[in-house]
PDB file of N, CA and C in Angstrom:
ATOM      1  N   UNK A   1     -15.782   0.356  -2.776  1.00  0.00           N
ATOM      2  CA  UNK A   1     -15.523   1.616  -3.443  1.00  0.00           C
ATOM      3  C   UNK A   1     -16.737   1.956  -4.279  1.00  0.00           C
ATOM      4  N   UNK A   2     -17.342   3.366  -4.128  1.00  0.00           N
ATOM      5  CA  UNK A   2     -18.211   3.907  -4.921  1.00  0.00           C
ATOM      6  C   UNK A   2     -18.087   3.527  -6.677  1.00  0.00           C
ATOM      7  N   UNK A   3     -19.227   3.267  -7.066  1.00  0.00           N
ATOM      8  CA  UNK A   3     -19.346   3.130  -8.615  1.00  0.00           C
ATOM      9  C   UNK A   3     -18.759   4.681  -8.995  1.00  0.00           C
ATOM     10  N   UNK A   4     -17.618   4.891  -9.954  1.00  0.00           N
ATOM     11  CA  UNK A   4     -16.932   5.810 -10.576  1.00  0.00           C
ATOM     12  C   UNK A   4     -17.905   6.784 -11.599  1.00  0.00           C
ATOM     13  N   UNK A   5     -18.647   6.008 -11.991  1.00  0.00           N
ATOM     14  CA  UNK A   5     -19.495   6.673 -12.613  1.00  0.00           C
ATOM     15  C   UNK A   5     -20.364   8.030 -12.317  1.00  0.00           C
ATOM     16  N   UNK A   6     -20.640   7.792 -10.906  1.00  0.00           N
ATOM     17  CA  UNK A   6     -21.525   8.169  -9.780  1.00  0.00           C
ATOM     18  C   UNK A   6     -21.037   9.349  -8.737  1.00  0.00           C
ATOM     19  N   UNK A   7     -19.706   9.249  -9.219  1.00  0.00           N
ATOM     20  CA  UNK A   7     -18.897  10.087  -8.028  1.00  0.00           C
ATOM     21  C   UNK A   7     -19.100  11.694  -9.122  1.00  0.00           C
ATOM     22  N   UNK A   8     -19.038  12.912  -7.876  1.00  0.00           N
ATOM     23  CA  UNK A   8     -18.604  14.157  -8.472  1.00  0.00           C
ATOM     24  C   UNK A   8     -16.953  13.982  -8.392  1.00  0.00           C
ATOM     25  N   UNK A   9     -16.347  15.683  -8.651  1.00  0.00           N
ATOM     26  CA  UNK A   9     -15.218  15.405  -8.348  1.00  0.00           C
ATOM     27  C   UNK A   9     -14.498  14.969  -6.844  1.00  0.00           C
ATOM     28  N   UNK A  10     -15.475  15.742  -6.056  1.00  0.00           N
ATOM     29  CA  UNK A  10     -14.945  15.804  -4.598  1.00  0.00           C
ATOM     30  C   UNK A  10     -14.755  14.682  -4.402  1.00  0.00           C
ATOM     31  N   UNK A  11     -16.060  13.821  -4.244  1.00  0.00           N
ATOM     32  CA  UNK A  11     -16.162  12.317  -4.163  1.00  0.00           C
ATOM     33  C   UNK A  11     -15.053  11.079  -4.440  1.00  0.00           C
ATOM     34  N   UNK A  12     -14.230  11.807  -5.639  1.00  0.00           N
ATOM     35  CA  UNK A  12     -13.410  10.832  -6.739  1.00  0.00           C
ATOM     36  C   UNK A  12     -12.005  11.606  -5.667  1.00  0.00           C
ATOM     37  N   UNK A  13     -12.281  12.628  -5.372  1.00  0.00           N
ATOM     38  CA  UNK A  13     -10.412  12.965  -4.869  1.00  0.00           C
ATOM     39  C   UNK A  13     -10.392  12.302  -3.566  1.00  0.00           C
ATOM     40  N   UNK A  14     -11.598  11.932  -2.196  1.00  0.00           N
ATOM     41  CA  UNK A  14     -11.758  11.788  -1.756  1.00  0.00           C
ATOM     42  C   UNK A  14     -11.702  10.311  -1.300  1.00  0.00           C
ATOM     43  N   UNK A  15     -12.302   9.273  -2.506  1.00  0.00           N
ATOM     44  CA  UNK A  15     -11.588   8.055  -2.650  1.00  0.00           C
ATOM     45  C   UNK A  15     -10.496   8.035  -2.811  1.00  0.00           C
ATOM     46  N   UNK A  16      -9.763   8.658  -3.329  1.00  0.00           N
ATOM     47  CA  UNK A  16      -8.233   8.556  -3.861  1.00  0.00           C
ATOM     48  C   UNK A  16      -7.316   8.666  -2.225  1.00  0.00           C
ATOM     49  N   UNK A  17      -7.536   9.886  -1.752  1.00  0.00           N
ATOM     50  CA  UNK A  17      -7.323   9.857  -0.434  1.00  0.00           C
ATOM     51  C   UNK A  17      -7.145   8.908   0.766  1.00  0.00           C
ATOM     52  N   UNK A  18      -8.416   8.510   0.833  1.00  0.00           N
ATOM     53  CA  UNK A  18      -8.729   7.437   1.354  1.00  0.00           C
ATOM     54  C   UNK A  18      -8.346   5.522   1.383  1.00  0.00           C
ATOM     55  N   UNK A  19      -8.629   5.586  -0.325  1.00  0.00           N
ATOM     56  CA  UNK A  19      -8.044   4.321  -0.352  1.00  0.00           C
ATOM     57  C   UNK A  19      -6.804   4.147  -1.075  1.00  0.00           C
ATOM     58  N   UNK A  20      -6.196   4.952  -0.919  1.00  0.00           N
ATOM     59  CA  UNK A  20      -5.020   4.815  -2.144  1.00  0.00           C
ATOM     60  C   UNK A  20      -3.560   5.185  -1.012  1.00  0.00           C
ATOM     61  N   UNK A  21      -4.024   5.958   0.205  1.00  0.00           N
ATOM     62  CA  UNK A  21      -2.877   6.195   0.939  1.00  0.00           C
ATOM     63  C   UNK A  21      -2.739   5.399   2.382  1.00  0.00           C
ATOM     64  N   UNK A  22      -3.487   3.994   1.913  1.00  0.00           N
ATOM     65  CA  UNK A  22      -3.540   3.977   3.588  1.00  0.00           C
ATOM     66  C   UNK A  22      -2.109   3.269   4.018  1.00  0.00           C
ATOM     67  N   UNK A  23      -1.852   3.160   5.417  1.00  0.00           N
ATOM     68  CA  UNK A  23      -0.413   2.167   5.556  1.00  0.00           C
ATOM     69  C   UNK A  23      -0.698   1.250   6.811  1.00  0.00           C
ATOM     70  N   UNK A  24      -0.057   0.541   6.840  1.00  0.00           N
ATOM     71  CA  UNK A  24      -0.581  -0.209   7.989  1.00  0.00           C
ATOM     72  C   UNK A  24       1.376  -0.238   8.942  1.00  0.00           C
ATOM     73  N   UNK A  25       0.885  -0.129  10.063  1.00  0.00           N
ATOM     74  CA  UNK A  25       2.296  -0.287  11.704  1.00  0.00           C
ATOM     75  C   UNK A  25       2.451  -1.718  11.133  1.00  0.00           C
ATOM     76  N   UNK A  26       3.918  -1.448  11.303  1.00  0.00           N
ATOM     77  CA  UNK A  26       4.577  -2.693  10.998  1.00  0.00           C
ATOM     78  C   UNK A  26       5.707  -2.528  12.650  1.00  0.00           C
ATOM     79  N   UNK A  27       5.759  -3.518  13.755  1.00  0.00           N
ATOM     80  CA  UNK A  27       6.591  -3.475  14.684  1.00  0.00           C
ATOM     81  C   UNK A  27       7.561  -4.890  14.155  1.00  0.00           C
ATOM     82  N   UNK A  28       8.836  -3.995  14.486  1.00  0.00           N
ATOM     83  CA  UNK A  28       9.358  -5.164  14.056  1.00  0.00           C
ATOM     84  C   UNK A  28      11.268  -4.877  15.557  1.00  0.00           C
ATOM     85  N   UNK A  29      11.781  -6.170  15.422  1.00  0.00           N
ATOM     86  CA  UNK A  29      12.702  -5.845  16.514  1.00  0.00           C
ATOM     87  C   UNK A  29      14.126  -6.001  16.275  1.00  0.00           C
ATOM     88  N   UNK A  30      14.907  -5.480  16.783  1.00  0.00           N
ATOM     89  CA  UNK A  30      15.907  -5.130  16.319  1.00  0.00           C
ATOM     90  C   UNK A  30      16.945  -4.947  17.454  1.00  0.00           C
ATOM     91  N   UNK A  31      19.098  -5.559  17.486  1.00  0.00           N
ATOM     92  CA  UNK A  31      19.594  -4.568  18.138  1.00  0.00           C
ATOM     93  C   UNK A  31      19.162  -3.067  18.079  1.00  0.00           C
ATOM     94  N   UNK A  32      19.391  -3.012  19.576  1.00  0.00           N
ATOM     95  CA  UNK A  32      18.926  -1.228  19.757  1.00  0.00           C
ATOM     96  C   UNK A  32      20.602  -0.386  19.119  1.00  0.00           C
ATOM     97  N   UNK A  33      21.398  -1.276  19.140  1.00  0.00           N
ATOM     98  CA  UNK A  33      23.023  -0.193  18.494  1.00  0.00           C
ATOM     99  C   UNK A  33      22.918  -0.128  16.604  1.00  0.00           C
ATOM    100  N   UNK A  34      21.812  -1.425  16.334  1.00  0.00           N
ATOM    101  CA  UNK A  34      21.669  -1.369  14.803  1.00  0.00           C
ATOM    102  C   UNK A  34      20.449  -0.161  14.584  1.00  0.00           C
ATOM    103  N   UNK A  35      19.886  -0.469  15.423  1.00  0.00           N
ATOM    104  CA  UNK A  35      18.518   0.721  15.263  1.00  0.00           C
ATOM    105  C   UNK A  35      19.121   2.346  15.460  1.00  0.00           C
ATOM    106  N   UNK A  36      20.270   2.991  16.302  1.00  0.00           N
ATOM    107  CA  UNK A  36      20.389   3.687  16.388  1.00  0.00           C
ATOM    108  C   UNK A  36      21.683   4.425  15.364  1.00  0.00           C
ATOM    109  N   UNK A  37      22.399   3.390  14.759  1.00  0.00           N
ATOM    110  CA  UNK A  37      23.052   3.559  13.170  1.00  0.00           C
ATOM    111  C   UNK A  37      22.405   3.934  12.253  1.00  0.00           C
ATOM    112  N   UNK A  38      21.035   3.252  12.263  1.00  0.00           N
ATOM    113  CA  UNK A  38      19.648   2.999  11.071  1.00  0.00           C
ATOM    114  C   UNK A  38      19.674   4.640  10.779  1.00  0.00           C
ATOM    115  N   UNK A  39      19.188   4.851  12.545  1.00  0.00           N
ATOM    116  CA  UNK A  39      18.519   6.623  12.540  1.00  0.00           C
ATOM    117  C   UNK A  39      19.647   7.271  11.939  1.00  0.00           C
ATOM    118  N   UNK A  40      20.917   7.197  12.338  1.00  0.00           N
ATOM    119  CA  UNK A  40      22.078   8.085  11.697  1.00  0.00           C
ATOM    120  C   UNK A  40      22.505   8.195  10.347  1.00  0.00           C
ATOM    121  N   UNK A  41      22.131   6.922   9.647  1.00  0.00           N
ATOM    122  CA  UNK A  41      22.587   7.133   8.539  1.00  0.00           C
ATOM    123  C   UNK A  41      21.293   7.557   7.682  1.00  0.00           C
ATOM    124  N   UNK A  42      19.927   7.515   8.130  1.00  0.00           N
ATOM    125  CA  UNK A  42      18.911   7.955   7.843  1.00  0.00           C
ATOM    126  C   UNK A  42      19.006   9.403   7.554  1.00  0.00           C
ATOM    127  N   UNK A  43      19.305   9.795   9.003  1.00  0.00           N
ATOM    128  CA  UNK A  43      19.499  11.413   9.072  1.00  0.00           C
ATOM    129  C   UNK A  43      20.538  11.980   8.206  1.00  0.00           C
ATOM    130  N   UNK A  44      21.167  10.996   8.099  1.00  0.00           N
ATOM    131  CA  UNK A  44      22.566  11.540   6.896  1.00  0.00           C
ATOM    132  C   UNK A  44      21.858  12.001   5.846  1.00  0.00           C
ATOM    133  N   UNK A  45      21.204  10.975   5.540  1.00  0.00           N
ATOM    134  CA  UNK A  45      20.412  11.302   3.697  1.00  0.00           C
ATOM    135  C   UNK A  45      19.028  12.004   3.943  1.00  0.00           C
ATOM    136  N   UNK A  46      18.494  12.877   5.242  1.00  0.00           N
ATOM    137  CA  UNK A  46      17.674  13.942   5.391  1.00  0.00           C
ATOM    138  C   UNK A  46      16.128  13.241   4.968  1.00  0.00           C
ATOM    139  N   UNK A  47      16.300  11.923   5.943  1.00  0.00           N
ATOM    140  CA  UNK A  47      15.152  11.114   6.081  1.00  0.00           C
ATOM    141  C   UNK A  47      15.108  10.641   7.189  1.00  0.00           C
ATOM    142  N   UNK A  48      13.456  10.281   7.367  1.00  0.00           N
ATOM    143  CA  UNK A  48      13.333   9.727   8.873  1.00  0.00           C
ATOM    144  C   UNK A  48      13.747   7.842   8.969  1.00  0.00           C
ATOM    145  N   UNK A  49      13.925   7.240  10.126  1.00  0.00           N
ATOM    146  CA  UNK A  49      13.837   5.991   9.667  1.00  0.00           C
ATOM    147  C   UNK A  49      12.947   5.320   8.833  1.00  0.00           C
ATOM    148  N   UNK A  50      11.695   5.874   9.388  1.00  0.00           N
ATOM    149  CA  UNK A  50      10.401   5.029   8.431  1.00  0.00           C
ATOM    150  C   UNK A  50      10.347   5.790   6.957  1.00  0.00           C
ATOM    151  N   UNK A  51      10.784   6.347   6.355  1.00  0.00           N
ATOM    152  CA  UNK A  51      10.641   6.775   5.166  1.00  0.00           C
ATOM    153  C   UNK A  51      12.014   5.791   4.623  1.00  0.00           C
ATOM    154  N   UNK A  52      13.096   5.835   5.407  1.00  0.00           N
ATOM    155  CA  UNK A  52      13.791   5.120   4.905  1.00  0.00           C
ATOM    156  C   UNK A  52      13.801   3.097   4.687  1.00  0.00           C
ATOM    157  N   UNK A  53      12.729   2.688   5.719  1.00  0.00           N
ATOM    158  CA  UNK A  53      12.266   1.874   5.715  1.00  0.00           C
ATOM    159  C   UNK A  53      11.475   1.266   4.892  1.00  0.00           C
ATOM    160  N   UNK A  54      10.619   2.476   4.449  1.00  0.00           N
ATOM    161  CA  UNK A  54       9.324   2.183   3.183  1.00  0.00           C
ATOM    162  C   UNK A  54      10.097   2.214   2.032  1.00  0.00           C
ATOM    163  N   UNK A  55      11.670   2.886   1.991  1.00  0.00           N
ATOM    164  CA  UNK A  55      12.095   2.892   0.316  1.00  0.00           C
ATOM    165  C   UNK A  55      12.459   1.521   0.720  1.00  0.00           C
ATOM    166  N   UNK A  56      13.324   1.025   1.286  1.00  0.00           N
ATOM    167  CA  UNK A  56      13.869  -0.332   1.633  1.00  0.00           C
ATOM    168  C   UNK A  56      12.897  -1.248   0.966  1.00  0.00           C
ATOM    169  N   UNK A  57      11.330  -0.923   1.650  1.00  0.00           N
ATOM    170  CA  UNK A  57      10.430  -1.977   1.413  1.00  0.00           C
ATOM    171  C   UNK A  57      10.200  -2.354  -0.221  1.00  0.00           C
ATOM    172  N   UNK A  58      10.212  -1.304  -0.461  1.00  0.00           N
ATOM    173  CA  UNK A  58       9.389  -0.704  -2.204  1.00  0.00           C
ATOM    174  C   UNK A  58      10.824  -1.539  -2.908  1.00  0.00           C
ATOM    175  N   UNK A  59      11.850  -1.351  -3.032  1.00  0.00           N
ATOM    176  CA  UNK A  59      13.359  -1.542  -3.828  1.00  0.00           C
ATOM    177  C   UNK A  59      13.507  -3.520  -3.487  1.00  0.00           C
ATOM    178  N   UNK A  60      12.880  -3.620  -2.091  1.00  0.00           N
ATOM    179  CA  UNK A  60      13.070  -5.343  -1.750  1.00  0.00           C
ATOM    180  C   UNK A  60      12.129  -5.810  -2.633  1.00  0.00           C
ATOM    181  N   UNK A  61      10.555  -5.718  -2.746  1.00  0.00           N
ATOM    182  CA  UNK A  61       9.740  -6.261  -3.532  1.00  0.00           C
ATOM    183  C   UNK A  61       9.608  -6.007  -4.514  1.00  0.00           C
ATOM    184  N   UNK A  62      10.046  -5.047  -5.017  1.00  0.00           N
ATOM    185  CA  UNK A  62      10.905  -4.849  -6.636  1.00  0.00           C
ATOM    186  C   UNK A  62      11.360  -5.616  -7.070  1.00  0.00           C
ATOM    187  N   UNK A  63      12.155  -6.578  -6.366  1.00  0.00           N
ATOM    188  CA  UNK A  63      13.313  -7.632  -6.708  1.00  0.00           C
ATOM    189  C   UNK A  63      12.758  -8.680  -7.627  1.00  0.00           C
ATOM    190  N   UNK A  64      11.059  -9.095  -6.506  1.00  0.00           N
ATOM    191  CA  UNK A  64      10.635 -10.249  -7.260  1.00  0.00           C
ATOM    192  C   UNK A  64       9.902 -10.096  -8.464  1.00  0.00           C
ATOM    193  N   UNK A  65       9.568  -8.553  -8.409  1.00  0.00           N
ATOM    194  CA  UNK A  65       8.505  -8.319  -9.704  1.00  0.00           C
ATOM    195  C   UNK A  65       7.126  -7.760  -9.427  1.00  0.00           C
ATOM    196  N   UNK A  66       7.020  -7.867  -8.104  1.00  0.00           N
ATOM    197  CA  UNK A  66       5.743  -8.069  -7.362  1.00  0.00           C
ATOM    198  C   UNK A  66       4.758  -6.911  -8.312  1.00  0.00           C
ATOM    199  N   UNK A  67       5.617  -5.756  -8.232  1.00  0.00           N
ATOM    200  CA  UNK A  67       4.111  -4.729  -8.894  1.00  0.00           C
ATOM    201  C   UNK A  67       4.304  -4.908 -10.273  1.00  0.00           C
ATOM    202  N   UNK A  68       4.941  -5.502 -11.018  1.00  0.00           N
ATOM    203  CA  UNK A  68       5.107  -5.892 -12.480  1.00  0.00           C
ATOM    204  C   UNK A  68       4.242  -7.154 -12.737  1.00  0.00           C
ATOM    205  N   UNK A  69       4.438  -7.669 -11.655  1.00  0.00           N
ATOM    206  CA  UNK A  69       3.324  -9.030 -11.554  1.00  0.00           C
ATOM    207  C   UNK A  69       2.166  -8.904 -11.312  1.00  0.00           C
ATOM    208  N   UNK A  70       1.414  -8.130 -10.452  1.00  0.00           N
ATOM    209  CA  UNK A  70       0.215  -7.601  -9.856  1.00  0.00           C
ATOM    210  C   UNK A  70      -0.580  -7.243 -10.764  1.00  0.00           C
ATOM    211  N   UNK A  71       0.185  -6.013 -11.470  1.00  0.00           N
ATOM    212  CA  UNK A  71      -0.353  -5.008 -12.728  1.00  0.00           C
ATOM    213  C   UNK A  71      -0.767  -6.364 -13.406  1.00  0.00           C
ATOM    214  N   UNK A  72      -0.009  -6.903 -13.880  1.00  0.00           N
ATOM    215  CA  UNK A  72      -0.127  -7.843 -15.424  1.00  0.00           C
ATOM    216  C   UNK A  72      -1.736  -8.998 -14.669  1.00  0.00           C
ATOM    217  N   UNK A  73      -1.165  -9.451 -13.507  1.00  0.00           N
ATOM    218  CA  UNK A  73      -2.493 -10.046 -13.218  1.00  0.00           C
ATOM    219  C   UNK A  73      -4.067  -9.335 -12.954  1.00  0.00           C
ATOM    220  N   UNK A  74      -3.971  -8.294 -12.632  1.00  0.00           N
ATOM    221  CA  UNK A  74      -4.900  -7.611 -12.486  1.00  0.00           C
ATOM    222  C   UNK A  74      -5.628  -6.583 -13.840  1.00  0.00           C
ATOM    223  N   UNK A  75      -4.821  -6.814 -14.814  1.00  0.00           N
ATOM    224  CA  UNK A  75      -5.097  -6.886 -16.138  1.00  0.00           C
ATOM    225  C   UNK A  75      -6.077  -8.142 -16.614  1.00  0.00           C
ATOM    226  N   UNK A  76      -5.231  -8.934 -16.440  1.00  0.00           N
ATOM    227  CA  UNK A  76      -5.704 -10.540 -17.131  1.00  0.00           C
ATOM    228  C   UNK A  76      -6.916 -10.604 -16.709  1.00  0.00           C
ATOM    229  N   UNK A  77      -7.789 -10.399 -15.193  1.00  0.00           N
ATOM    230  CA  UNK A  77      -8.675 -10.148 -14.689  1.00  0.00           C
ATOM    231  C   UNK A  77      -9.332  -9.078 -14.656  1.00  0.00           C
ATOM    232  N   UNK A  78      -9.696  -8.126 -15.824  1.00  0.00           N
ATOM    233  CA  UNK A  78     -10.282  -7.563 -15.388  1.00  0.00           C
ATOM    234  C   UNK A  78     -11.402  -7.129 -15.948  1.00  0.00           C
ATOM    235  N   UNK A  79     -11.899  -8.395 -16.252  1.00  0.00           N
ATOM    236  CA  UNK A  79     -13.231  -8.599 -17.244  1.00  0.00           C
ATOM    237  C   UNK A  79     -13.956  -9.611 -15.740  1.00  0.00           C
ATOM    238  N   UNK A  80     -13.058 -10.181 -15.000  1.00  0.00           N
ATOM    239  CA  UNK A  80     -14.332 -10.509 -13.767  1.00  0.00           C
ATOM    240  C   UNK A  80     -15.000  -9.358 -12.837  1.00  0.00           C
ATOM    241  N   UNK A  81     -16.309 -10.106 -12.743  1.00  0.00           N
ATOM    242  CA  UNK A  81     -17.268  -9.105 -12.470  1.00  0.00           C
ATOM    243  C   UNK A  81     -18.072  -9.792 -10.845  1.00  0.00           C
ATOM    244  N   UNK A  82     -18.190  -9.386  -9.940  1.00  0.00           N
ATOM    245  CA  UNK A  82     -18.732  -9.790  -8.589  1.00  0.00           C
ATOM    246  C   UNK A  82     -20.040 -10.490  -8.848  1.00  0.00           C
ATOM    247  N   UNK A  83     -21.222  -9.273  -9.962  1.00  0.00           N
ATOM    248  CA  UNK A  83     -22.639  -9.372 -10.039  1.00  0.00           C
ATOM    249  C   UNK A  83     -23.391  -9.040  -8.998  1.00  0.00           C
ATOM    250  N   UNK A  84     -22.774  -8.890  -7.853  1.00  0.00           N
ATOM    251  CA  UNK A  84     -22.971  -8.230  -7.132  1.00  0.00           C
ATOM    252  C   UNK A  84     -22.700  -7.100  -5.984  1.00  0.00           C
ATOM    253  N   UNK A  85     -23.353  -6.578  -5.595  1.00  0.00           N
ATOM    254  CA  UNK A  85     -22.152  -5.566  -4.228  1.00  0.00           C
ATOM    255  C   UNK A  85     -22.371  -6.423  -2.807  1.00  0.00           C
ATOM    256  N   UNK A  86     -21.179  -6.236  -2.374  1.00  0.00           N
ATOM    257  CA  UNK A  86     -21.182  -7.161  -1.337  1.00  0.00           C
ATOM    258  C   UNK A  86     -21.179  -6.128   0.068  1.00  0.00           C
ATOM    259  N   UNK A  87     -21.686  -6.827   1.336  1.00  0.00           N
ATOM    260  CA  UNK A  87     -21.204  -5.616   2.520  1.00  0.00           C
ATOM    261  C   UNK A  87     -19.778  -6.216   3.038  1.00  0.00           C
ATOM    262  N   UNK A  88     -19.607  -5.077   3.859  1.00  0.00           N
ATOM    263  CA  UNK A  88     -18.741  -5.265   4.349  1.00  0.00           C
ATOM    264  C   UNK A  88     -18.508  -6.675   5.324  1.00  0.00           C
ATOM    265  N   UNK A  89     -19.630  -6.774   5.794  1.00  0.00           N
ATOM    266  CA  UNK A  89     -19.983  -8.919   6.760  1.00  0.00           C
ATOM    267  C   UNK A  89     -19.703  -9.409   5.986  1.00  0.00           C
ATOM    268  N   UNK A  90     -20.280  -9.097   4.509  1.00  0.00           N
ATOM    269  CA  UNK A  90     -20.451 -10.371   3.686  1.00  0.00           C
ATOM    270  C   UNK A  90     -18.756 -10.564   3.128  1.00  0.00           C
ATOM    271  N   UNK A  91     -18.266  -9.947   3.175  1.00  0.00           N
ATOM    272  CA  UNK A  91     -16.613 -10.108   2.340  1.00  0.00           C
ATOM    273  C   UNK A  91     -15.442 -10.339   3.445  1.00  0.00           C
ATOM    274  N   UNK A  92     -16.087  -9.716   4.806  1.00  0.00           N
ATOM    275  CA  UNK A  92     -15.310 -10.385   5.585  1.00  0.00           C
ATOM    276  C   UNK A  92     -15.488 -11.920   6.275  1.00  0.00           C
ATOM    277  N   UNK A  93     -16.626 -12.821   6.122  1.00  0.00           N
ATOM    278  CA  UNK A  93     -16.710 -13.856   6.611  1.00  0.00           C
ATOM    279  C   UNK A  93     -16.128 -14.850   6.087  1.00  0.00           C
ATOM    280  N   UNK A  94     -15.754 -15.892   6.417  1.00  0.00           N
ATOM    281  CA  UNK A  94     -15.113 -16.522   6.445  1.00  0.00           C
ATOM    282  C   UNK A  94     -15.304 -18.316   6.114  1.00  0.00           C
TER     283      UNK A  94
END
């Protein structure tokens, strides 16, 4: 991510865009008579399955704390510093 400092506005809405909305396909398997209840009662409450899926997701990892936990750790850390910029090879190797 661009140094913040550095960005105009376009730049800054443009990250936001970018890295803040991405989602990743999740396939997952299922009775096809549970999958086709899913859609109905989905459609009841004037949602698609996958929207109803992503609240599912968000309300399950709620449970453990996860973004109450995240936040607080990513606080505690956030005086570490890289020292450097890394590429993209360099952060993916392994």
């Amino acid at each position: 991510m661009a140094d913040p400092r550095h960005l105009t506005s376009s730049d800054a809405l443009h990250e936001i865009r970018v890295h803040y909305n991405r989602m990743k396909n999740v396939t997952l398997s299922a009775d096809d008579d549970l999958i086709d209840q899913a859609r109905l009662v989905a459609r009841s409450q004037h949602k698609t399955l996958n929207a109803a899926f992503r609240e599912w997701l968000e309300q399950y990892t709620a449970q453990a704390g996860a973004p109450k936990e995240l936040n607080a750790l990513m606080k505690r850390l956030s005086h570490v510093r890289a020292g450097r910029h890394f590429s993209r090879e360099q952060m993916n190797e392994r």
